[in-house]
C-alpha atoms as a PDB file:
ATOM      1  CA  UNK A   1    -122.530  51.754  63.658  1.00  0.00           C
ATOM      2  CA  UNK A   2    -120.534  50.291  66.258  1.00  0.00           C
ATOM      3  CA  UNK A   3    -121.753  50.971  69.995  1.00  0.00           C
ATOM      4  CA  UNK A   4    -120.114  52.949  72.884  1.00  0.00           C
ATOM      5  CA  UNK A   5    -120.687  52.526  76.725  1.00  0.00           C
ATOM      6  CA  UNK A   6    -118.926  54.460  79.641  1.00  0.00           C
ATOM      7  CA  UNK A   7    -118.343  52.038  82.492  1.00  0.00           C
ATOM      8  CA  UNK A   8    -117.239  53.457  86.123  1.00  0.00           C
ATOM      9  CA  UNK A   9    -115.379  51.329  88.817  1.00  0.00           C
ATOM     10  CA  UNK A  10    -113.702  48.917  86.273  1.00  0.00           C
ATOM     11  CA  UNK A  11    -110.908  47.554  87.924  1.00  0.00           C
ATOM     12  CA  UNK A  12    -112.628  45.215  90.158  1.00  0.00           C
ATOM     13  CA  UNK A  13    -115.865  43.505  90.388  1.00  0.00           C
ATOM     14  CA  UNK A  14    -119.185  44.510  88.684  1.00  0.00           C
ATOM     15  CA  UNK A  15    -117.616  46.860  86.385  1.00  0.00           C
ATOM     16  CA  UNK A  16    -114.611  45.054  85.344  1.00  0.00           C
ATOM     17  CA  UNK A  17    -117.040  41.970  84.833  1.00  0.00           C
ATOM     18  CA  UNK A  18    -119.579  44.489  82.765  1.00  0.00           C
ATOM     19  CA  UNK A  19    -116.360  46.034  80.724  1.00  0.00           C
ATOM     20  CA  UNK A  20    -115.562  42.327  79.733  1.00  0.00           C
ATOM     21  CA  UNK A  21    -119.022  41.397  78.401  1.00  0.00           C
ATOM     22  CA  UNK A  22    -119.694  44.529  76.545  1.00  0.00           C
ATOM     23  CA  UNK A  23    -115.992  44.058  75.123  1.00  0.00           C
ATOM     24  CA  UNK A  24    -117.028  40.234  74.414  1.00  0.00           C
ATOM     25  CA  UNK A  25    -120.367  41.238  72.491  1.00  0.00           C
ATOM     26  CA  UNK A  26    -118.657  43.845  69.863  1.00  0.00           C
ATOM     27  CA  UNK A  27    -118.551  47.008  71.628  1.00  0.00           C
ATOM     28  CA  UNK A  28    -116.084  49.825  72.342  1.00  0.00           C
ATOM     29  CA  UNK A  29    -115.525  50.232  75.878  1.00  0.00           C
ATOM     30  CA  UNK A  30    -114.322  53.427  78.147  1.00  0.00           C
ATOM     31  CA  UNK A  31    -113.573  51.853  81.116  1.00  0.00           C
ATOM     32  CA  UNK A  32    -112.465  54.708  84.314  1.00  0.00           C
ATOM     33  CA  UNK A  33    -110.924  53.379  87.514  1.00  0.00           C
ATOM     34  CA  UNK A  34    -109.177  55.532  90.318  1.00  0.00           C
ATOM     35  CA  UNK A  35    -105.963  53.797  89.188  1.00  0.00           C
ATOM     36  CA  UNK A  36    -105.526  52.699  85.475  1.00  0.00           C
ATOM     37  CA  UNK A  37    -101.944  52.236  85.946  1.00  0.00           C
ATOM     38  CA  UNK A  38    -102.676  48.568  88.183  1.00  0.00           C
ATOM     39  CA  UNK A  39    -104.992  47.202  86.049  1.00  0.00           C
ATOM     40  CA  UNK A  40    -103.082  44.943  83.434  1.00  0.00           C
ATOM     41  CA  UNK A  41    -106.135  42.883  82.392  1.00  0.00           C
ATOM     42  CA  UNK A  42    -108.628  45.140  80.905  1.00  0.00           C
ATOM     43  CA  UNK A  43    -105.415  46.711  78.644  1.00  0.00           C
ATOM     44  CA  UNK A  44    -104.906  43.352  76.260  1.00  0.00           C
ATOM     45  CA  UNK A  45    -108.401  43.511  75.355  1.00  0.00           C
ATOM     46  CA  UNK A  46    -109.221  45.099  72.394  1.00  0.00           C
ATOM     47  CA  UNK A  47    -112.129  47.654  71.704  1.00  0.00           C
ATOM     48  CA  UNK A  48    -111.806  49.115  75.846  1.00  0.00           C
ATOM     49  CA  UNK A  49    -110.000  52.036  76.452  1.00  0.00           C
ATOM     50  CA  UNK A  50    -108.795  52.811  80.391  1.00  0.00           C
ATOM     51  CA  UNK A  51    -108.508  55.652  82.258  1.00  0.00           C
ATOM     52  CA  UNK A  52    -108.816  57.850  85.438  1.00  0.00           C
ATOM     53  CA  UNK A  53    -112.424  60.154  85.410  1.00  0.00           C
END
């Protein structure tokens, strides 16, 4: 079974550093940010899905 987490704040700092290494290590990622449309970096990653909460 692959494994899910639900990361908040991801287009800068803590949580965009978090989103990579749980991306890194095998798992899916929903990453939320006030505004998914800027973020470019996060979206060429596989396994992490963006989004606005």
């Amino acid at each position: 079974m692959q494994k899910t987490i639900f990361i908040t704040g991801a287009s800068s700092g803590l949580g965009k550093a978090a989103a990579k290494l749980f991306q890194s290590k095998g798992w899916n990622v929903i990453a939320t940010m006030r505004n998914p449309e800027k973020e470019t970096g996060l979206n060429q990653l596989q396994n992490i899905t963006t989004g606005c909460p």
